[in-house]
Protein backbone atom coordinates (compact mmCIF):
# COMPACT_ATOMS: atom_id res chain seq x y z
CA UNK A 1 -8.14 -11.42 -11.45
CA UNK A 2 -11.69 -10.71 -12.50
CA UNK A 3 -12.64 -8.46 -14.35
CA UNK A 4 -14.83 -6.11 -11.97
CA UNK A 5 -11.91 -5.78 -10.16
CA UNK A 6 -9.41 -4.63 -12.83
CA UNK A 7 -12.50 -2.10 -13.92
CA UNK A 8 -12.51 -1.30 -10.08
CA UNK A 9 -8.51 -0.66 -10.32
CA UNK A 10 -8.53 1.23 -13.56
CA UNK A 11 -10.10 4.27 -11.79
CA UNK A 12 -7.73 4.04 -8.57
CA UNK A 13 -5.84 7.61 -8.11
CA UNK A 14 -3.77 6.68 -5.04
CA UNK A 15 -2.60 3.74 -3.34
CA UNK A 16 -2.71 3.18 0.34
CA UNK A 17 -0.12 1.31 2.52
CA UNK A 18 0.21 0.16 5.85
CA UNK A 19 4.22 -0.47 6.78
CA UNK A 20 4.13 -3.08 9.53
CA UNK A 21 2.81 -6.41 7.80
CA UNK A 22 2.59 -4.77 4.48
CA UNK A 23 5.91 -3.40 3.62
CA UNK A 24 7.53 -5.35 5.93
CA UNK A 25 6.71 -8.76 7.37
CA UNK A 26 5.72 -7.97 10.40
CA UNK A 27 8.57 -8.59 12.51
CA UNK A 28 10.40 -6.04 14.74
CA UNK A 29 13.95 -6.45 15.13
CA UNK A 30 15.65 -4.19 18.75
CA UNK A 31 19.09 -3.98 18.70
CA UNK A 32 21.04 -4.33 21.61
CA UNK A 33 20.41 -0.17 22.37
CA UNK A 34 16.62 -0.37 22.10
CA UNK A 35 16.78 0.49 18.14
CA UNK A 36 14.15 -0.96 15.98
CA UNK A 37 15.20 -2.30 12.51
CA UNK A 38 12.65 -3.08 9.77
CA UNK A 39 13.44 -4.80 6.60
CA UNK A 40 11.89 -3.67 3.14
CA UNK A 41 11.81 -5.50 0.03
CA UNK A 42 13.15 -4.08 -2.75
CA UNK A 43 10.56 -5.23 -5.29
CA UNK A 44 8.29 -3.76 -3.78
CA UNK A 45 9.50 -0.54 -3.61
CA UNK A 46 10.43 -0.51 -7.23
CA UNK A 47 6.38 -1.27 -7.74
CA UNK A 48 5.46 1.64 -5.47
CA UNK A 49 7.79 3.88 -7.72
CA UNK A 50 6.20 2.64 -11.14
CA UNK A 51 3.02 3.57 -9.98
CA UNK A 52 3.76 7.21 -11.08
CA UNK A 53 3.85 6.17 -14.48
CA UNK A 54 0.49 5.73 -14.21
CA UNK A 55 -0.41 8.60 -12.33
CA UNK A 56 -0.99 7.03 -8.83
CA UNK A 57 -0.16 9.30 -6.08
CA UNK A 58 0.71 6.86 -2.83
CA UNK A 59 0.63 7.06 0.63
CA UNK A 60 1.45 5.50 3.65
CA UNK A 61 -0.81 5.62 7.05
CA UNK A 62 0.40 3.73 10.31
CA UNK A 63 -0.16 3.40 13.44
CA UNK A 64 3.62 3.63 14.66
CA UNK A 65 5.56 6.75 14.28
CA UNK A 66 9.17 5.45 12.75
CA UNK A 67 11.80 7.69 10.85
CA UNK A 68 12.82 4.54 9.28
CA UNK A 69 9.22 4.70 7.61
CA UNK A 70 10.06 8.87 7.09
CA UNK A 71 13.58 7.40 5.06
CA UNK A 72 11.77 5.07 3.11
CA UNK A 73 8.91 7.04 2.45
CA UNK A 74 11.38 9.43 0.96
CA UNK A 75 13.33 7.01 -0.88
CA UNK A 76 11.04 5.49 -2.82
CA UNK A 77 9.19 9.09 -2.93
CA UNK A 78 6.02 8.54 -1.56
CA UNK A 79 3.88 11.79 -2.15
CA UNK A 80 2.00 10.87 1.94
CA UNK A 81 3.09 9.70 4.90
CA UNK A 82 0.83 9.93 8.01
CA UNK A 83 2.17 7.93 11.16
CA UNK A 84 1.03 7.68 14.57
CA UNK A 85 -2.71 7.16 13.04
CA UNK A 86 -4.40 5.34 15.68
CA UNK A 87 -7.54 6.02 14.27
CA UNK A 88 -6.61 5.38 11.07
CA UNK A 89 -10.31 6.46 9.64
CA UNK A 90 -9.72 10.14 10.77
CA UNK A 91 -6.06 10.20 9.29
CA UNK A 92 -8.00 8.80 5.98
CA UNK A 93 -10.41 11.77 6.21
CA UNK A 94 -7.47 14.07 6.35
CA UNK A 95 -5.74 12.21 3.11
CA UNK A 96 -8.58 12.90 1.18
CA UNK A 97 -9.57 16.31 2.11
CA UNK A 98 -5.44 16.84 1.55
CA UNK A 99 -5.72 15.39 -2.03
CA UNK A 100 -9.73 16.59 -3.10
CA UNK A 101 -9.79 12.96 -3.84
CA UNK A 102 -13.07 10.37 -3.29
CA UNK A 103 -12.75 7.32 -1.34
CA UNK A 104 -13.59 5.05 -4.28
CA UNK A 105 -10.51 6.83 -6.11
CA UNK A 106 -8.46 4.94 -3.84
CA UNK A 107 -6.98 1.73 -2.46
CA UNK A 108 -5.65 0.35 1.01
CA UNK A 109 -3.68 -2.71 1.64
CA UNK A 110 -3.53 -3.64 5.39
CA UNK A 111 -3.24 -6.47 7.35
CA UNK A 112 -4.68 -6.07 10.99
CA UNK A 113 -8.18 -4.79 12.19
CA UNK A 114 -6.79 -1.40 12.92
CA UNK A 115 -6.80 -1.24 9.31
CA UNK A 116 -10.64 -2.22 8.53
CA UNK A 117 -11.60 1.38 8.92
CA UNK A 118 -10.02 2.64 5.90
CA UNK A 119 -10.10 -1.26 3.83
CA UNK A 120 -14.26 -0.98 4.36
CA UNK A 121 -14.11 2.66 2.65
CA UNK A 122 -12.02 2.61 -0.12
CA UNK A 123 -12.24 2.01 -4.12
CA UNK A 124 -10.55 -1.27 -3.75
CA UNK A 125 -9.04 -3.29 -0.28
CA UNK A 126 -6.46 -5.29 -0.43
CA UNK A 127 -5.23 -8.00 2.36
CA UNK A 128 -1.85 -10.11 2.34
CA UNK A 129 -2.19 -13.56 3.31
CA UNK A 130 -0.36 -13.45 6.57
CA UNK A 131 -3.03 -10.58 7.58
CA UNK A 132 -6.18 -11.35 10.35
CA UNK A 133 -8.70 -13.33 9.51
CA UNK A 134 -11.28 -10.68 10.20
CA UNK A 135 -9.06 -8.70 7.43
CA UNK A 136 -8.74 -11.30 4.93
CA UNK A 137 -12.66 -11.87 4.78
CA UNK A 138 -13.24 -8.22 4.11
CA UNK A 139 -11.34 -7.24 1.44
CA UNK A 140 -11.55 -7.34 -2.83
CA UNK A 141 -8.52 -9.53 -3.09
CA UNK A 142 -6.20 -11.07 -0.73
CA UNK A 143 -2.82 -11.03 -2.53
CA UNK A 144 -0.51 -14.10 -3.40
CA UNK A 145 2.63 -12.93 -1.92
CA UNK A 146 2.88 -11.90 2.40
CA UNK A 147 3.31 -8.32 3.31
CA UNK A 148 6.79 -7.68 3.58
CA UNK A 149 7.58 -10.25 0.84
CA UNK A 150 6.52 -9.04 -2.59
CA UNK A 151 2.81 -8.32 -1.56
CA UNK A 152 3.33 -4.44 -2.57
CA UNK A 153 4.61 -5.44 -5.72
CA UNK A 154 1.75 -7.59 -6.88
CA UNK A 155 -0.66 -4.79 -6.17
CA UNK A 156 1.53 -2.44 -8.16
CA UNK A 157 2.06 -4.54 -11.27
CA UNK A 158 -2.56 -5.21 -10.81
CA UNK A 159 -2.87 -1.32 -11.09
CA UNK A 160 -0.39 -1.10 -13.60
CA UNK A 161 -2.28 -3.84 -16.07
CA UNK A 162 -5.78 -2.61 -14.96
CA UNK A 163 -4.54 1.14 -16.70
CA UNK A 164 -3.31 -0.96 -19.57
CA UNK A 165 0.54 0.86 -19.16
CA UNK A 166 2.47 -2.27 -17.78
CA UNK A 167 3.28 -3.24 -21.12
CA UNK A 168 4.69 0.07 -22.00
CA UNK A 169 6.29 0.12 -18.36
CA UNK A 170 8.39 -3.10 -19.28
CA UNK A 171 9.23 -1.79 -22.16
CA UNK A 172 10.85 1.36 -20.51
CA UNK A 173 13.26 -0.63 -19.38
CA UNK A 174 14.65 -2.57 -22.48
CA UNK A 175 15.23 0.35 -24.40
């Protein structure tokens, strides 16, 4: 990671997810009865939860409306959850009138072109590998892991080094 990026990172005041292709792979699972299932890694929900130790408010703006994103959302705490954002660049607008926050405060991981509204305005834009192409050759980094597969976590633990606390962070946990 260079080091205009981690400079980039050290100023980020909330983190911005996408759910399908980010927090989960991708895939949508119906059940026999027309229910959807969606399948979230742990890790990276445990990454999205550190992030308050660093003072990084987090949010989460789809396109789909989903209470298993509302569960989640709540599980892991996540302080904003906007869904049924087709026009994701309007429900951005919203987010940061909501918060008083500036777009280079924050950060947006997404993986489709529905998401290049938001990922060309904020602080820092992140894509996962198994994103669009058109994605992948806009944004600051393209992480190491897919979405859905530790992806979320990667960013976390960046932000977390880039405010020099994931030391401290790690060391939370062995006392």
């Amino acid at each position: 990671m260079n080091a205009h990026l981690l400079e980039k990172l050290s100023h980020i005041r909330l983190m911005i997810f996408d759910v399908d292709g980010v927090l989960t792979d991708g895939k949508m699972h119906y059940g026999e009865n027309g229910e959807l299932f969606k399948s979230f890694n742990v890790l990276d929900g445990h990454g999205i939860k550190l992030l308050k130790r660093a003072d990084v408010a987090t949010a989460i703006i789809s396109a789909r409306n989903s209470p298993i994103v509302n569960r989640r959302a709540a599980d892991l705490e996540i302080d904003h959850v906007i869904q049924g954002a087709g026009q994701k660049q309007k429900a951005f607008a919203q987010l940061l009138e909501k918060t008083g926050l500036t777009a280079d405060l924050c950060a947006f991981v997404g993986d489709d072109i529905i998401d290049l509204p938001v990922l060309t305005r904020v602080g820092v834009s992140f894509g996962v590998p198994n994103g669009h192409a058109e994605v992948l050759s806009r944004v600051d980094y393209v992480t190491h892991h897919e979405g859905g597969n530790g992806a979320v976590r990667e960013i976390c633990d960046m932000i977390l080094h880039a405010k020099g606390c994931y030391t401290a962070v790690v060391e939370s946990f062995l006392k």
